[in-house]
C-alpha atoms as a PDB file:
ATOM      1  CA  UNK A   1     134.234 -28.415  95.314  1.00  0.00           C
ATOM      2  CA  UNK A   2     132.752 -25.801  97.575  1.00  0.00           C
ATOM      3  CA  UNK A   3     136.014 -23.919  97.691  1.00  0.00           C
ATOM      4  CA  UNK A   4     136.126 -23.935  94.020  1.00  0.00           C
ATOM      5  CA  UNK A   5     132.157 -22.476  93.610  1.00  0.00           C
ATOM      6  CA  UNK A   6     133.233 -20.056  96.330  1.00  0.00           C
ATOM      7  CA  UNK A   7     136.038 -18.803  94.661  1.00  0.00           C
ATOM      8  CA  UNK A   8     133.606 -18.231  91.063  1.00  0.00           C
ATOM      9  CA  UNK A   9     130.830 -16.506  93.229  1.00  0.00           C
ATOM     10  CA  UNK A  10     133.536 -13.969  94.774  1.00  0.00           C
ATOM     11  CA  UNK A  11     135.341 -13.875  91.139  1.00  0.00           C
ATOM     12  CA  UNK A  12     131.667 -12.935  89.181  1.00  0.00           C
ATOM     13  CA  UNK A  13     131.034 -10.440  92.235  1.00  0.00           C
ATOM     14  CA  UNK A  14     134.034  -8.885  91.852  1.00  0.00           C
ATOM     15  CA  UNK A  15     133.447  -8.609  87.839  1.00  0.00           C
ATOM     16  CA  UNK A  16     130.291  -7.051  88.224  1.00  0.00           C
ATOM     17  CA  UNK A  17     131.866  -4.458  90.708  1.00  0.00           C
ATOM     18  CA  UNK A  18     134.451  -3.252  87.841  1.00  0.00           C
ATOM     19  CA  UNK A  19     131.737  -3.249  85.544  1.00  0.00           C
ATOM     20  CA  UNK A  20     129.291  -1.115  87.214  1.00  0.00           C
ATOM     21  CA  UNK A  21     129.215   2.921  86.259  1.00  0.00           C
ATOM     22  CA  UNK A  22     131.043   4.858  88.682  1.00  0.00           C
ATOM     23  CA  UNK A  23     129.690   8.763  89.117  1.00  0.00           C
ATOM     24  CA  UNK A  24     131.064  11.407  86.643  1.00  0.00           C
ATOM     25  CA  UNK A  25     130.678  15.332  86.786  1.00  0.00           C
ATOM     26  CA  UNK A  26     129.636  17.205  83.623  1.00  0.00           C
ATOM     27  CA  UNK A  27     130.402  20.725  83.754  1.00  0.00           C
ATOM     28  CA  UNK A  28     129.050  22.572  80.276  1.00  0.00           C
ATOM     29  CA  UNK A  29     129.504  26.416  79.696  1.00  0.00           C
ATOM     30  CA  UNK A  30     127.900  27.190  76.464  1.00  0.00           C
ATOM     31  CA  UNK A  31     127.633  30.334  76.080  1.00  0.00           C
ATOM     32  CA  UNK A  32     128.274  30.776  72.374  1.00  0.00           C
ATOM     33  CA  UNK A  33     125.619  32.524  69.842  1.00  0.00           C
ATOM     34  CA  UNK A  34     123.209  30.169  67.921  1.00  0.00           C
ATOM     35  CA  UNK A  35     123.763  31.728  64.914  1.00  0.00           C
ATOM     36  CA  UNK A  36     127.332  30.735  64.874  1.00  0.00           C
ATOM     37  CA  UNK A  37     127.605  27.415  63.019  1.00  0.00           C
ATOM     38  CA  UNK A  38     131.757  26.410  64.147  1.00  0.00           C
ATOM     39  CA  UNK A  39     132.015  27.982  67.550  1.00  0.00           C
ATOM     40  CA  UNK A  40     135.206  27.973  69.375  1.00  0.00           C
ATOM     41  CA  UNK A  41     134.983  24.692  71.804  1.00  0.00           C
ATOM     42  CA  UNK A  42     137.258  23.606  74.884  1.00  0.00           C
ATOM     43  CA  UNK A  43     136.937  20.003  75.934  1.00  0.00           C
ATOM     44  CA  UNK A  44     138.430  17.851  78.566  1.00  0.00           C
ATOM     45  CA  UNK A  45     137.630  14.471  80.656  1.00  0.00           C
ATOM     46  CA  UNK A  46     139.583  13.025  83.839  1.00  0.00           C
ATOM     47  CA  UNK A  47     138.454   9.781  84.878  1.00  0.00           C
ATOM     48  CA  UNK A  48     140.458   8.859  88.179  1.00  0.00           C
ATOM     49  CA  UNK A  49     138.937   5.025  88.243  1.00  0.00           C
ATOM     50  CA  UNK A  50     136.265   6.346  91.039  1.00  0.00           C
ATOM     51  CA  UNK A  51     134.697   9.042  90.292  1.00  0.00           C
ATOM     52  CA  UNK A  52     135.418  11.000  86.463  1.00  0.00           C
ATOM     53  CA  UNK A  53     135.248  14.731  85.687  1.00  0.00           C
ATOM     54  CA  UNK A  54     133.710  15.966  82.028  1.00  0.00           C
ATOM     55  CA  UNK A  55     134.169  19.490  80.860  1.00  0.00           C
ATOM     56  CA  UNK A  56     132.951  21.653  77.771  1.00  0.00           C
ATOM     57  CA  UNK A  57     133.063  25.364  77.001  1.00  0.00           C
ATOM     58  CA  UNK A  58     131.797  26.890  74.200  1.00  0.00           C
ATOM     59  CA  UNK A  59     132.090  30.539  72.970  1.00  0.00           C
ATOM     60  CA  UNK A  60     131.479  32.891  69.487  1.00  0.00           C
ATOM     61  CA  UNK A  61     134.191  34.914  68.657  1.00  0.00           C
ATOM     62  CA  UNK A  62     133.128  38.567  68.161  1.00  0.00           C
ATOM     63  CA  UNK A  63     134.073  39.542  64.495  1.00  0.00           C
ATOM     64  CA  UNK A  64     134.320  43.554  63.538  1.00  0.00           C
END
């Protein structure tokens, strides 16, 4: 019996450790013109399991 509520204790601990938020980096460049209703937009997102990586870049493109 104690084994048994041992082994659920370490099994919900170890739940609640995959389930926590792990720390992520946002990078955002925005640098395009407010005017510009559909600016040009590069996105990307690397989540290695411990720590994830977020990046966006904006930009206008210059007509004339």
């Amino acid at each position: 019996m104690r084994d048994r509520r041992k082994i659920l204790v370490a099994g919900g601990i170890a739940v609640a450790l995959l389930a926590a938020r792990h720390p992520t980096a946002d990078f955002r460049l925005v640098t395009h013109d407010i005017g510009d209703p559909t600016p040009h937009r590069i996105q990307a997102a690397v989540d290695l399991g411990l720590v994830g990586i977020s990046f966006l870049y904006t930009w206008s493109q210059r007509i004339g």
